[in-house]
Protein backbone atom coordinates (compact mmCIF):
# COMPACT_ATOMS: atom_id res chain seq x y z
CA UNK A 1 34.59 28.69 48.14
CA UNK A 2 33.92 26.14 50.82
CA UNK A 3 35.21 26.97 54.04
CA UNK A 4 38.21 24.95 54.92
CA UNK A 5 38.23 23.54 58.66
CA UNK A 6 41.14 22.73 60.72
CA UNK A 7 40.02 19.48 62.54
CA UNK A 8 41.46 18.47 66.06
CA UNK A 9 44.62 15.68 64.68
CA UNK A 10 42.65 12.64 64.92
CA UNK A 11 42.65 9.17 66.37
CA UNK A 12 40.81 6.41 64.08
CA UNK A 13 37.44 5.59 64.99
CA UNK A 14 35.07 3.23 63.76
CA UNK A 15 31.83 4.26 61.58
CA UNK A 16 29.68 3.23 64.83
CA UNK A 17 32.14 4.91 66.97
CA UNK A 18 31.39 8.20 64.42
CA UNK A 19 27.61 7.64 64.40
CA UNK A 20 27.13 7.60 68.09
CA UNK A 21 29.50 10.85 68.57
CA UNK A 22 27.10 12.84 66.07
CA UNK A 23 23.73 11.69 67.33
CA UNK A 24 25.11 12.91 70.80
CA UNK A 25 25.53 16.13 69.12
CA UNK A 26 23.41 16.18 66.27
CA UNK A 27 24.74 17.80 63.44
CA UNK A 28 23.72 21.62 62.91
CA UNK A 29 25.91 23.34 60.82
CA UNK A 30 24.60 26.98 61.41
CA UNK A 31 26.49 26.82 65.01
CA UNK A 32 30.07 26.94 64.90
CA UNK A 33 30.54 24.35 67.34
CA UNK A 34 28.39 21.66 66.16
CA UNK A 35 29.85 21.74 62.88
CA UNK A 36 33.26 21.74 63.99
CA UNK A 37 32.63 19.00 66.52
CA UNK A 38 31.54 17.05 63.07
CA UNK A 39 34.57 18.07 61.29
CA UNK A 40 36.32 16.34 64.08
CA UNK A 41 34.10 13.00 63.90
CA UNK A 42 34.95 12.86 60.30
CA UNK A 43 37.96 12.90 60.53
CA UNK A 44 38.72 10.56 63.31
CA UNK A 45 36.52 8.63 60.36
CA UNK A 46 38.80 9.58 58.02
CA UNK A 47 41.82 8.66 59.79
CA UNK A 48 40.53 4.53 60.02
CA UNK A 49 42.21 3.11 56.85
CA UNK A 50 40.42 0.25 56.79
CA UNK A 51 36.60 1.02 58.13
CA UNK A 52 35.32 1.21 53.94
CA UNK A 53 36.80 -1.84 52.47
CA UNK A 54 35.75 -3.79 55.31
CA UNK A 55 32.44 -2.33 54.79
CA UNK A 56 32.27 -3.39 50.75
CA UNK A 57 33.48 -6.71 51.21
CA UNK A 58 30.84 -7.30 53.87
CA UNK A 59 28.27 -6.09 51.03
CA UNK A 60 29.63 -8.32 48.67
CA UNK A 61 29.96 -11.70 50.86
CA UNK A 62 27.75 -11.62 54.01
CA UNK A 63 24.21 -10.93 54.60
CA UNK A 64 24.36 -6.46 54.33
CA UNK A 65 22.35 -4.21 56.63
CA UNK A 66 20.05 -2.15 54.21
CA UNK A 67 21.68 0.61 52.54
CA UNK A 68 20.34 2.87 49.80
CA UNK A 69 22.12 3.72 46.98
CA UNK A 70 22.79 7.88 46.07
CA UNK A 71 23.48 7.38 42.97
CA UNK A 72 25.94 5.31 40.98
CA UNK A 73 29.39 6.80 42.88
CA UNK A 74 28.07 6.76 46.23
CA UNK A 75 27.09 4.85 49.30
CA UNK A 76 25.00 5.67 52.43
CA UNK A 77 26.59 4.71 55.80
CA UNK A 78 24.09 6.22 57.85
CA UNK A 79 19.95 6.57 56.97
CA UNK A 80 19.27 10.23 57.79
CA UNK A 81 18.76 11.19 61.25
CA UNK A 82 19.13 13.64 63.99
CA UNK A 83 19.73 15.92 61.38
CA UNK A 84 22.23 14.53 58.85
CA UNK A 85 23.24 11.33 56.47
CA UNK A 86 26.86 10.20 56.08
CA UNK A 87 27.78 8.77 52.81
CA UNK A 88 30.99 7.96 50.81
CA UNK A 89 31.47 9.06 46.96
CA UNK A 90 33.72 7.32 44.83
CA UNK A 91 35.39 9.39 41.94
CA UNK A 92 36.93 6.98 39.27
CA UNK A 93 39.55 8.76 37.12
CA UNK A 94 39.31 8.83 33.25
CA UNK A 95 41.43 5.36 33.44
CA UNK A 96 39.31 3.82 35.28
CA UNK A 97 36.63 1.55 33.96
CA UNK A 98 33.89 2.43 35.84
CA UNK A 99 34.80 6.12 33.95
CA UNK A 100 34.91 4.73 30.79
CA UNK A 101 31.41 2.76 31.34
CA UNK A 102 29.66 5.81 31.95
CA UNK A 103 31.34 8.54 31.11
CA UNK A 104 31.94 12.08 32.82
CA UNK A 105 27.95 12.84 33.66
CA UNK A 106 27.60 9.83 35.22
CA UNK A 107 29.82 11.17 38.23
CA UNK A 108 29.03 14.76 38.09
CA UNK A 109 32.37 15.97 36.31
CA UNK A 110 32.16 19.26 34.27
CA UNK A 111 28.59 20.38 35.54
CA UNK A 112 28.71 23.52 37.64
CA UNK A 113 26.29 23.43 40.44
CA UNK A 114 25.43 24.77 44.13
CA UNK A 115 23.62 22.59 46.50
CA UNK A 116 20.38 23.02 49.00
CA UNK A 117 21.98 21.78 52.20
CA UNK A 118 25.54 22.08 53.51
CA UNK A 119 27.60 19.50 54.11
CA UNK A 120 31.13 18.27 55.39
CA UNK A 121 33.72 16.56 53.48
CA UNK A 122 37.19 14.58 53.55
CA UNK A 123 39.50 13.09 51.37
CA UNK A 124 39.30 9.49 52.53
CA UNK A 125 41.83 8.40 49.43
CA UNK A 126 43.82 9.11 46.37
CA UNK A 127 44.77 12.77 45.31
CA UNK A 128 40.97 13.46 45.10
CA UNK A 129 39.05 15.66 42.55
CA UNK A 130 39.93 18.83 41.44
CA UNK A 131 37.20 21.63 41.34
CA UNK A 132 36.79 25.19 40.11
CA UNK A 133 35.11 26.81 43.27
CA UNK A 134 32.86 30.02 42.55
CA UNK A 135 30.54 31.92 44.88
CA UNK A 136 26.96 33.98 44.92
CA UNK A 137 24.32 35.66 46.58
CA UNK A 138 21.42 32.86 46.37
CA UNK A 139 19.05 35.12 47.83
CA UNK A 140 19.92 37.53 44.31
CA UNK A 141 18.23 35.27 41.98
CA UNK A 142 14.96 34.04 40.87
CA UNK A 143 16.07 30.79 39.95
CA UNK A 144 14.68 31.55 36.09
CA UNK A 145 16.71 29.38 33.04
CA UNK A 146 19.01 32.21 31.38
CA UNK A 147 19.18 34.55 34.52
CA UNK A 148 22.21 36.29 34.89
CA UNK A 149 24.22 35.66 38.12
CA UNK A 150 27.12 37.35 39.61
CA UNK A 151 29.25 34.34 40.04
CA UNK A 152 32.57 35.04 41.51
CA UNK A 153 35.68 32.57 40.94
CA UNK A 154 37.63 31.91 43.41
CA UNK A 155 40.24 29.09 42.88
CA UNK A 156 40.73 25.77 41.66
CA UNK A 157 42.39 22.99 44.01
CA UNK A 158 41.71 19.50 45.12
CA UNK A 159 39.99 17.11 47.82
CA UNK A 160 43.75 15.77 49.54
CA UNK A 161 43.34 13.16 51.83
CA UNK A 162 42.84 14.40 55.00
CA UNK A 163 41.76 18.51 54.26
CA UNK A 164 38.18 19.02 55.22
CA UNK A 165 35.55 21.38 53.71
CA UNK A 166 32.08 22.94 54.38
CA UNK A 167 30.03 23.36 51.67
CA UNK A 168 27.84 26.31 52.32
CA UNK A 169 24.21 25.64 50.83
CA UNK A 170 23.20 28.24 47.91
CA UNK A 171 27.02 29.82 48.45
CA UNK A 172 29.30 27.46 47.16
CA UNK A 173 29.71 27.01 43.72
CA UNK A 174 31.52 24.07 42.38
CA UNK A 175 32.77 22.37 38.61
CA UNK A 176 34.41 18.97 39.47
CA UNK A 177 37.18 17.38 37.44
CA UNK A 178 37.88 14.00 37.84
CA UNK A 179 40.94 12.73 39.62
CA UNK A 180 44.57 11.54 38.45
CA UNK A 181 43.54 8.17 39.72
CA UNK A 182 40.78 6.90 41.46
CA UNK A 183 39.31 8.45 44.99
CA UNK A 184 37.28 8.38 47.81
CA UNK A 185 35.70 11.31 49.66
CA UNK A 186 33.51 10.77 52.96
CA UNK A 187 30.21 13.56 53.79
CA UNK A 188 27.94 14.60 56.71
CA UNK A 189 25.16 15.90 54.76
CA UNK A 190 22.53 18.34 56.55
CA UNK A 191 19.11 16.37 56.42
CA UNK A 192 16.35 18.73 56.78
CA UNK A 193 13.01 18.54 55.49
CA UNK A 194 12.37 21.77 54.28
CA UNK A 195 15.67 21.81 51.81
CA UNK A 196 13.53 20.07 49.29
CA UNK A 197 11.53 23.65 48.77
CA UNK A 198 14.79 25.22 48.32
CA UNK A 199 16.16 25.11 44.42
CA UNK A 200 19.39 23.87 43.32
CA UNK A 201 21.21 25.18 40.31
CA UNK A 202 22.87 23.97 37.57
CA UNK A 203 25.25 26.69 36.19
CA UNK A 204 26.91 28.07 32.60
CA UNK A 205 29.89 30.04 34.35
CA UNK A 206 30.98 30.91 31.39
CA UNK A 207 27.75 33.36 30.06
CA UNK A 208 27.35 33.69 34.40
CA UNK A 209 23.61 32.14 34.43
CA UNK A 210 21.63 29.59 35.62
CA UNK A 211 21.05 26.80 33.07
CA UNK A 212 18.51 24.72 35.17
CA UNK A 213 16.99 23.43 38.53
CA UNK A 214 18.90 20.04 39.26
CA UNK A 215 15.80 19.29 41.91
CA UNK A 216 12.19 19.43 40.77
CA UNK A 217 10.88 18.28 43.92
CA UNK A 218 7.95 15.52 43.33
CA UNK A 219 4.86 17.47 44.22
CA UNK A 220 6.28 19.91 41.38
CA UNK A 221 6.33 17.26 38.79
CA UNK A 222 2.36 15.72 40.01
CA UNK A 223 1.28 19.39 39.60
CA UNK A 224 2.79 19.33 35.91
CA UNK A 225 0.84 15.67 35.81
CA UNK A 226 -2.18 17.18 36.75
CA UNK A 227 -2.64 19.97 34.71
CA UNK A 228 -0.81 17.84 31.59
CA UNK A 229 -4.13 15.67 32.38
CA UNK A 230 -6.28 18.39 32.08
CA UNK A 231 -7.24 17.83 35.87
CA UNK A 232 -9.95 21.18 36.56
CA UNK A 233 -8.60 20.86 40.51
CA UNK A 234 -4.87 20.72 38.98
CA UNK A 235 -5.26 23.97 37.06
CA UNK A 236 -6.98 25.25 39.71
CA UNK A 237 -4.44 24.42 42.47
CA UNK A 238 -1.74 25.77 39.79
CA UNK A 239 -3.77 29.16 39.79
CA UNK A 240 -3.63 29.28 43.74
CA UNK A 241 -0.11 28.12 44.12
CA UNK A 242 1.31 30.82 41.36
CA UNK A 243 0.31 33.76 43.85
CA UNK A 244 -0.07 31.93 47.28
CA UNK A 245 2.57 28.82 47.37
CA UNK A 246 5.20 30.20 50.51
CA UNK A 247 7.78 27.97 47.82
CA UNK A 248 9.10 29.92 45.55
CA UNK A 249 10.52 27.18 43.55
CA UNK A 250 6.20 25.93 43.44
CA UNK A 251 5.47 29.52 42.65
CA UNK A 252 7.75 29.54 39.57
CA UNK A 253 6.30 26.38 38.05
CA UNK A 254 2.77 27.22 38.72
CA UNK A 255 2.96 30.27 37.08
CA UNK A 256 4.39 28.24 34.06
CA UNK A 257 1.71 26.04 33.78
CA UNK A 258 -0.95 29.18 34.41
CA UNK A 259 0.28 31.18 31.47
């Protein structure tokens, strides 16, 4: 599971306060002490009560600096840099409207999944979501639909206020629930160029397999464009990219499209 971190007790800080501490630093969570020296940042972040709301009610009445959305839960706080993005998720509980809007998908609940960069997290508010945590050998697997993984459970708990937690790229396995009532969690994501070559997987941890690649990167899907076009250079490209491409994601989906 994700390793827990014991963070120095923290004194509130603001998010500019957080931003300038990391880009000091930079953010590499391969070396211990970088990525405890973030764990500490977030949560000195963690520990200001009031750095968020301020933060949405500025979107909502003044003129906002430019953020970009996630996805419909979450919201950047920091464009990615130096190495890593901060963000903030919001999990709504069943109760909640934005829950009952959407439903479960929406927010990720019930979908087993790994993910292609590490990152830190902290229960900013509310009892936070519960997940079933599993673990595997990434380097195992082929990343094929139906392939049979050795996933090992581990436990089920929750995102408290306060407990951080590294998420170990194609380690960590994770099945979120949503909360008892609604909550906040705050990341340092890993930004790295290269992840996007690396596959994330959606999981049935039930028959132990992959179901599916969560990230077709975009020069995947123009290749599928091409040779759906019946582009000669596509299909050629395809050929040369199912026994050359150093991706082995690109290597998987050529040789799809090859036959």
């Amino acid at each position: 599971m994700p390793r827990e971190l014991k963070p120095t007790p923290p004194t509130p800080i603001s998010l500019q306060e957080c931003i300038a501490r990391l880009d000091r630093e930079g953010f590499d969570p391969r070396d211990d002490a970088s990525l405890l020296h973030a764990a500490d940042v977030l949560a000195a972040l963690a520990a200001n009560r009031t750095f968020l709301g301020d933060l949405l009610i500025e979107e909502l009445t003044e003129q906002p600096a430019e953020r970009t959305a996630y996805g419909p839960q979450a919201i950047m706080l920091s464009p990615p840099a130096n190495g890593y993005f901060l963000r903030a998720n919001i999990w709504p509980s069943p109760r909640d409207p934005a829950f009952q809007a959407g439903g479960a998908a929406s927010f990720v609940y019930g979908l087993p999944h790994d993910h292609n960069f590490d990152f830190l997290t902290v229960g900013y508010f509310g009892p936070g979501y519960v997940s079933d945590y599993y673990e595997y050998d990434y380097e195992t697997v082929a990343g094929e639909a139906g392939e049979a993984v050795d996933l090992r459970f581990v436990e089920r708990s929750a995102l408290s206020e306060g407990r951080v937690l590294h998420y170990r790229a194609h380690r960590d396995v994770h099945c979120q629930h949503p909360p008892e009532s609604l909550s906040v969690s705050l990341n340092i994501c890993a930004a790295n160029p290269a992840q996007g070559w690396f596959d994330q997987y959606r999981f049935d941890v039930e028959a132990g397999r992959i179901a599916g690649v969560l990230n077709p990167s975009a020069n995947e899907v123009m290749l599928r464009l091409g040779v759906a076009l019946e582009n000669d250079d596509a299909l050629a490209l395809a050929r040369d990219f199912a026994g050359s491409h150093p991706s082995a994601a690109m290597r998987r989906v050529a040789s799809s499209l090859v036959g």
